[in-house]
Structure formats: C-alpha cells, structure tokens
PDB file of N, CA and C in Angstrom:
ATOM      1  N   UNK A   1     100.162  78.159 107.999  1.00  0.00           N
ATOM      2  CA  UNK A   1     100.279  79.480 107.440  1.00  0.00           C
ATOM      3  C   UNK A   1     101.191  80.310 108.330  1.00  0.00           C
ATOM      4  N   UNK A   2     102.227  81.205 107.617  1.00  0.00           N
ATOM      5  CA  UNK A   2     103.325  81.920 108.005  1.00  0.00           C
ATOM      6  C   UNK A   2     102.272  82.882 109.204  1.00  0.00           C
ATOM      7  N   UNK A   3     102.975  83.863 110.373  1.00  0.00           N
ATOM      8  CA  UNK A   3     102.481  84.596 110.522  1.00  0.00           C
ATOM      9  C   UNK A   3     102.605  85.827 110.160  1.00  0.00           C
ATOM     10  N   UNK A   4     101.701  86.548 110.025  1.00  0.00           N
ATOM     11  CA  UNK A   4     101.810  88.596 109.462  1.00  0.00           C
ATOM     12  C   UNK A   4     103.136  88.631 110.042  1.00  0.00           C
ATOM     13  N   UNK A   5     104.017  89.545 108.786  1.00  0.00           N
ATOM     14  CA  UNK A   5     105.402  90.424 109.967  1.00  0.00           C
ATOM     15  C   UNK A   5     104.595  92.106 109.738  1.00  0.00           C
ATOM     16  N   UNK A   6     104.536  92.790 110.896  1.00  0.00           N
ATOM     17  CA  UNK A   6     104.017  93.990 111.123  1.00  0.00           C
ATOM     18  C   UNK A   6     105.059  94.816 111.588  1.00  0.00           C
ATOM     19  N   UNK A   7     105.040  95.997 111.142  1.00  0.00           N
ATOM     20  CA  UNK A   7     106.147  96.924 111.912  1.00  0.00           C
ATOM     21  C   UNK A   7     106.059  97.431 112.998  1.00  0.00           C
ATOM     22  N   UNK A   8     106.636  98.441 113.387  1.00  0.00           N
ATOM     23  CA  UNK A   8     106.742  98.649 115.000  1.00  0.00           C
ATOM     24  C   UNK A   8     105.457  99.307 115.718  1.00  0.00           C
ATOM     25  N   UNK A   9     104.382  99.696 114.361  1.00  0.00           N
ATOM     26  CA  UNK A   9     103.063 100.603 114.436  1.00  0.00           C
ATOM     27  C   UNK A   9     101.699  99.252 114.257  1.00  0.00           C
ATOM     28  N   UNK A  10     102.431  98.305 114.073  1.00  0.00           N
ATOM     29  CA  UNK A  10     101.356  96.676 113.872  1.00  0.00           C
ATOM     30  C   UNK A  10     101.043  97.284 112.546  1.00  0.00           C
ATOM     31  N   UNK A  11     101.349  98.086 111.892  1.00  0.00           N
ATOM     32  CA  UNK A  11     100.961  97.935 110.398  1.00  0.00           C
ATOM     33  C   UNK A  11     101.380  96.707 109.596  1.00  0.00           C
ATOM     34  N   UNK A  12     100.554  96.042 108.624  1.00  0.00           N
ATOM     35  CA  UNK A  12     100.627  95.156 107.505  1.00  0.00           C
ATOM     36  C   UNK A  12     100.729  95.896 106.682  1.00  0.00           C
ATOM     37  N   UNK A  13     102.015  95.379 105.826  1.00  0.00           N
ATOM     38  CA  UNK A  13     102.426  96.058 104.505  1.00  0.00           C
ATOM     39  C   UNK A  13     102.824  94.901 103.471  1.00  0.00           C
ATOM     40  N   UNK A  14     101.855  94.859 102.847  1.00  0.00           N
ATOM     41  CA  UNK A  14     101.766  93.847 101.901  1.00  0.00           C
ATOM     42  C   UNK A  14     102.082  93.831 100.122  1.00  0.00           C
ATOM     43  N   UNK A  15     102.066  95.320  99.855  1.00  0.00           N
ATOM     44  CA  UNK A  15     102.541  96.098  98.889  1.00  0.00           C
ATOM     45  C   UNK A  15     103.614  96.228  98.881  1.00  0.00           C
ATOM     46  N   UNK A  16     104.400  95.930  97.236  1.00  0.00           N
ATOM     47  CA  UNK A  16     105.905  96.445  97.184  1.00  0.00           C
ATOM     48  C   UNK A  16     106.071  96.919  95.868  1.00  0.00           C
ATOM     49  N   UNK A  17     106.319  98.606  96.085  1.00  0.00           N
ATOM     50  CA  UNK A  17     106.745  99.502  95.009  1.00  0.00           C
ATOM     51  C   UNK A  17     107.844  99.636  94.357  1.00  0.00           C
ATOM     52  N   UNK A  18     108.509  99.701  92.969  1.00  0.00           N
ATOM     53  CA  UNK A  18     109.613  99.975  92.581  1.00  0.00           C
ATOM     54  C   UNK A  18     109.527 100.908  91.271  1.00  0.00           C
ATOM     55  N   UNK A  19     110.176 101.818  91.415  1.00  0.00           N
ATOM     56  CA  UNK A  19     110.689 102.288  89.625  1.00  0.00           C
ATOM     57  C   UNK A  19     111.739 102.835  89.211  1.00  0.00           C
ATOM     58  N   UNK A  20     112.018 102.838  88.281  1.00  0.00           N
ATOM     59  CA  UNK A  20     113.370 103.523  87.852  1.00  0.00           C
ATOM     60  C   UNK A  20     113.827 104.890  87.844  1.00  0.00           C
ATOM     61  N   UNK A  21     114.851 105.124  88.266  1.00  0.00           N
ATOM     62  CA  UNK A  21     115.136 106.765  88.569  1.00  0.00           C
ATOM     63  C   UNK A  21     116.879 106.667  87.620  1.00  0.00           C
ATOM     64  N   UNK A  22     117.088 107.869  87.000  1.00  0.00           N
ATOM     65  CA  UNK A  22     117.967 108.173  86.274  1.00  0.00           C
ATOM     66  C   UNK A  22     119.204 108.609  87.405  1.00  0.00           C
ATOM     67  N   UNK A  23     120.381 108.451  87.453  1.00  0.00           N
ATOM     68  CA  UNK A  23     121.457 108.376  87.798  1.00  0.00           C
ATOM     69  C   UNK A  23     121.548 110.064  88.843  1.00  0.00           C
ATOM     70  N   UNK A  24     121.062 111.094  88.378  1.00  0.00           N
ATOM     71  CA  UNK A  24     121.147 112.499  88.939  1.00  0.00           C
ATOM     72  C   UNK A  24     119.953 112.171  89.990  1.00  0.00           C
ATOM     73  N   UNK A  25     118.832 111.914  89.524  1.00  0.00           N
ATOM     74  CA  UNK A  25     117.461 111.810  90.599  1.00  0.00           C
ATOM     75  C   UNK A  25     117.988 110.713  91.843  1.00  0.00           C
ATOM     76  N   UNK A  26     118.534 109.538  91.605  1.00  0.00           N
ATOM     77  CA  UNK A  26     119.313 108.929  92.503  1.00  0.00           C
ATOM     78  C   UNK A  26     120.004 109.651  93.660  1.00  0.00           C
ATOM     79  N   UNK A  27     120.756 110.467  92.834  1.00  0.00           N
ATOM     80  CA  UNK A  27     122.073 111.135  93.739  1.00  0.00           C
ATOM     81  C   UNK A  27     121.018 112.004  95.077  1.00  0.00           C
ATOM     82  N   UNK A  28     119.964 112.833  93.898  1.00  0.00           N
ATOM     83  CA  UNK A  28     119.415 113.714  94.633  1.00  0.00           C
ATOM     84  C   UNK A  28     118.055 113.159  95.922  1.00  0.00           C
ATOM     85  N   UNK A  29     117.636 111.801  95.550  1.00  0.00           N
ATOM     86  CA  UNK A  29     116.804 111.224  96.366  1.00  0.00           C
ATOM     87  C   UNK A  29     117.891 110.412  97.524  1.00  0.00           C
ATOM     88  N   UNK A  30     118.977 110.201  97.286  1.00  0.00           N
ATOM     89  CA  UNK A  30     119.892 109.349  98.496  1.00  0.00           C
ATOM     90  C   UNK A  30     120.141 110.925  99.339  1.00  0.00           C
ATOM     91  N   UNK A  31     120.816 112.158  98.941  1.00  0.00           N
ATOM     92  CA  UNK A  31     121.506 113.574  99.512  1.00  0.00           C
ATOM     93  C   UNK A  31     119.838 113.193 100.538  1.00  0.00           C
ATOM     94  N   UNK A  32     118.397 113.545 100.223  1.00  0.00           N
ATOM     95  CA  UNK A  32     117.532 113.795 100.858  1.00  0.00           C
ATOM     96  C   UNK A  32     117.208 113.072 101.841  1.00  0.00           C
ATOM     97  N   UNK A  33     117.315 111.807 101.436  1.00  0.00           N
ATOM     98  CA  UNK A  33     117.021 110.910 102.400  1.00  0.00           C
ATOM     99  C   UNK A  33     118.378 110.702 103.850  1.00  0.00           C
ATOM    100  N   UNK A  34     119.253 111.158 103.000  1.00  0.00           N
ATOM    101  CA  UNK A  34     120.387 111.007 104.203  1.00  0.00           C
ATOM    102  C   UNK A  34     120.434 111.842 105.082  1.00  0.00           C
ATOM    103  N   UNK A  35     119.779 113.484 104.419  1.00  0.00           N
ATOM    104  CA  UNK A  35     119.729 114.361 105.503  1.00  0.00           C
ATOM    105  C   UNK A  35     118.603 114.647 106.469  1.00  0.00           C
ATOM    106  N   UNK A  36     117.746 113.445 106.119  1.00  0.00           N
ATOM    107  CA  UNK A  36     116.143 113.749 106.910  1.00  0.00           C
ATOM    108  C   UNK A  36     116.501 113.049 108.035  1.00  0.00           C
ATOM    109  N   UNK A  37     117.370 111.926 107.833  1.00  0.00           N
ATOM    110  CA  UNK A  37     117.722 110.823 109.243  1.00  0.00           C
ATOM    111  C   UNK A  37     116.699 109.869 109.081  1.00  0.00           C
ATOM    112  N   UNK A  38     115.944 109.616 108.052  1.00  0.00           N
ATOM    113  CA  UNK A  38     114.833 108.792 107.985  1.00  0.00           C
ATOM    114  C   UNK A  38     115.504 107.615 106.652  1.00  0.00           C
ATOM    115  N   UNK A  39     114.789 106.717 106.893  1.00  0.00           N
ATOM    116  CA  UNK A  39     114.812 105.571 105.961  1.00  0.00           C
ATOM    117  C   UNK A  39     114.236 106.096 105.092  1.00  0.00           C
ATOM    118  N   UNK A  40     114.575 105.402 103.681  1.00  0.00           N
ATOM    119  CA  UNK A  40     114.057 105.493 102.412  1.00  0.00           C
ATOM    120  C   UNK A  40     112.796 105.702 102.186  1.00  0.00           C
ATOM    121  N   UNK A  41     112.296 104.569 103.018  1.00  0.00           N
ATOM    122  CA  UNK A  41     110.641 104.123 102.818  1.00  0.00           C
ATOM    123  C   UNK A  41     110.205 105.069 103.649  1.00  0.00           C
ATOM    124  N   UNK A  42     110.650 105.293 104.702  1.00  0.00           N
ATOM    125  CA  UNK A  42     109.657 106.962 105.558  1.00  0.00           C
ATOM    126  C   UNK A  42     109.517 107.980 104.773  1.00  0.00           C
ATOM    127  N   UNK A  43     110.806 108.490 104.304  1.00  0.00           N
ATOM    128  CA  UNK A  43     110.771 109.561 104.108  1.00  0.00           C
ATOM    129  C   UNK A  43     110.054 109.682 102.513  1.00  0.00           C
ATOM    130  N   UNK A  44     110.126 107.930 101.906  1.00  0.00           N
ATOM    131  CA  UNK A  44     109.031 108.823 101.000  1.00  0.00           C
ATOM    132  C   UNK A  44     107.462 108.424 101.054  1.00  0.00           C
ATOM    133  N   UNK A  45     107.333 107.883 102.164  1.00  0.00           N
ATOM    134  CA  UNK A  45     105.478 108.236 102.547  1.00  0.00           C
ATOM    135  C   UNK A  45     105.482 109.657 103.448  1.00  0.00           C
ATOM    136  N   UNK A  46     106.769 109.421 103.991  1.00  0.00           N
ATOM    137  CA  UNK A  46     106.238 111.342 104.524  1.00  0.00           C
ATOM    138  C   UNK A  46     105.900 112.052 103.382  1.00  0.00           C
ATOM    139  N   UNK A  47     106.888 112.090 102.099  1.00  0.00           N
ATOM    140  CA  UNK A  47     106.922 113.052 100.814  1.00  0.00           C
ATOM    141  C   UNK A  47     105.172 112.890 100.242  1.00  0.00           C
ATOM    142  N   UNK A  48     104.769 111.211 100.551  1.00  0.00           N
ATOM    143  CA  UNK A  48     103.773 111.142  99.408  1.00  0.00           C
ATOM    144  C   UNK A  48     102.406 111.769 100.422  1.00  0.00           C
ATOM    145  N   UNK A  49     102.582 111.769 101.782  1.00  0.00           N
ATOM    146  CA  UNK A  49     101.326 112.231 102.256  1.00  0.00           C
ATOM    147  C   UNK A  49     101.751 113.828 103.321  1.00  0.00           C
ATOM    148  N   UNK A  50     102.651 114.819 102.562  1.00  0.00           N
ATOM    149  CA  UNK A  50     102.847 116.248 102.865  1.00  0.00           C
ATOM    150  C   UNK A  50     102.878 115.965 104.290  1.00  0.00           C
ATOM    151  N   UNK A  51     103.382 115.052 104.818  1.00  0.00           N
ATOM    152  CA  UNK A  51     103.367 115.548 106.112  1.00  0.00           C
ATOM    153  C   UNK A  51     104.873 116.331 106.775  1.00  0.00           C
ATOM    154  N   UNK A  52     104.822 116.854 107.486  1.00  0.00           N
ATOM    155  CA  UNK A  52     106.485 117.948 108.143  1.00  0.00           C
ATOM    156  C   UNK A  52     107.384 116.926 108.888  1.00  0.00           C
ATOM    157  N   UNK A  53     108.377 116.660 108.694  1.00  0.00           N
ATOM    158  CA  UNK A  53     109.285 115.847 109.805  1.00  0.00           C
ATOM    159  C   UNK A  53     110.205 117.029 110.194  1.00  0.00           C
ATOM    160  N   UNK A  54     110.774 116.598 111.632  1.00  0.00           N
ATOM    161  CA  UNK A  54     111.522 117.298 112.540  1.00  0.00           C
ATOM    162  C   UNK A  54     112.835 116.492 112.022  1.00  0.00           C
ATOM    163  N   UNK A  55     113.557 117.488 111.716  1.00  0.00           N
ATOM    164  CA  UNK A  55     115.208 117.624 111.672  1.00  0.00           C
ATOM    165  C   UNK A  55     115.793 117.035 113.010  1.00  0.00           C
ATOM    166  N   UNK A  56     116.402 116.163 113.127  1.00  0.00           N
ATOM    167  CA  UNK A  56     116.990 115.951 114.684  1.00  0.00           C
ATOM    168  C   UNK A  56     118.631 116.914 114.762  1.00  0.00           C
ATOM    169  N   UNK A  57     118.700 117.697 115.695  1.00  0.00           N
ATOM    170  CA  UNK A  57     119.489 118.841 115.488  1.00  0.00           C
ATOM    171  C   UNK A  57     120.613 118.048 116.033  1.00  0.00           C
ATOM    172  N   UNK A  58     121.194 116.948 116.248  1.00  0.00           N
ATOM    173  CA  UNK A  58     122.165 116.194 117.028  1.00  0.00           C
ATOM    174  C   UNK A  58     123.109 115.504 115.052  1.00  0.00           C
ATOM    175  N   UNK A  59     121.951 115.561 114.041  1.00  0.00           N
ATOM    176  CA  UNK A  59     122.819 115.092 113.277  1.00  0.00           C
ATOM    177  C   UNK A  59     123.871 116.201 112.599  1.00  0.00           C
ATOM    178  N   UNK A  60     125.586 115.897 112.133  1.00  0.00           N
ATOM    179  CA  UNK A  60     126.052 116.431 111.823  1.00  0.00           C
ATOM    180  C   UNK A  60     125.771 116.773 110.414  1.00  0.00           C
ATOM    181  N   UNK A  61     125.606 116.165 109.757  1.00  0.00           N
ATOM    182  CA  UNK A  61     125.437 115.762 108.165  1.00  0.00           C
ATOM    183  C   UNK A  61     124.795 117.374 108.198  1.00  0.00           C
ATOM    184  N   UNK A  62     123.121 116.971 108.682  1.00  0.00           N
ATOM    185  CA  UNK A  62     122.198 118.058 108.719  1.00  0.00           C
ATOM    186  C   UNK A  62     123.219 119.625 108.877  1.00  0.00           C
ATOM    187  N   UNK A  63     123.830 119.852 109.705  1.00  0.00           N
ATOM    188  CA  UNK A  63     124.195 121.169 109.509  1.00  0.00           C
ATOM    189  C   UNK A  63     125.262 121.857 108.971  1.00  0.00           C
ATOM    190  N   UNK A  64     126.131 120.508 108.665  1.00  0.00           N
ATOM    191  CA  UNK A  64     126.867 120.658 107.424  1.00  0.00           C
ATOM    192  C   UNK A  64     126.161 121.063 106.343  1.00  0.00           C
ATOM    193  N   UNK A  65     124.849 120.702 105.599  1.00  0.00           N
ATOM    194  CA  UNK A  65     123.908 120.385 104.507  1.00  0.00           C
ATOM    195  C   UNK A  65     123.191 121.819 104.759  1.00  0.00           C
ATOM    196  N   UNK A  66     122.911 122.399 105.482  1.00  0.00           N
ATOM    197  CA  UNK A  66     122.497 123.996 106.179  1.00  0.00           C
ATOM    198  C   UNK A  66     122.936 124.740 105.509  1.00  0.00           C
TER     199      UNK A  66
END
C-alpha cells in the first residue's frame, strides 16, 4: 500500500472538488486569486471558512489592483 501524501500542515486530503464556472466568473475568480498571492485551493478554503488573509505588501500586482 502507497503511502498518505500530506501537505506541509500533515493534513490528508482525500477529497477532490470541481464545477463549472462561466467564462466572466473565471476571469473574476483568477483577478482574485492572483491578487491574494495565494493558490487557488487556499484562497478558496480561506473564502469557504471567512477567515482574513494578510495582503503581502512586497507584491506589485496588489498595489497596482489598489
């Protein structure tokens, strides 16, 4: 038997979500995710459990996007 791959928190993630998003919701979920500095998948369990992420003030994007 393979062993668990765990992420950098030893979490097991054994679940895999997908659904379809229309061409504008795309645009507008990639703009968000690019300006949080977070991966896809962070930034939307940050979204799904309200929690606050810190802006890293070193990215340009971010204060261009300001």
């Amino acid at each position: 038997m393979s062993r668990k791959n765990r992420d950098k928190y030893n979490r097991f993630r054994s679940k895999t979500i997908a659904f379809r998003v229309s061409e504008e919701e795309n645009k507008m979920l990639e703009t968000k995710v690019a300006l949080s500095g977070l991966t896809k998948q962070d930034y939307l369990i940050h979204c799904i459990e309200q929690r606050d992420y810190v802006i890293d003030g070193k990215n340009t994007r971010v204060w261009k996007a300001l």
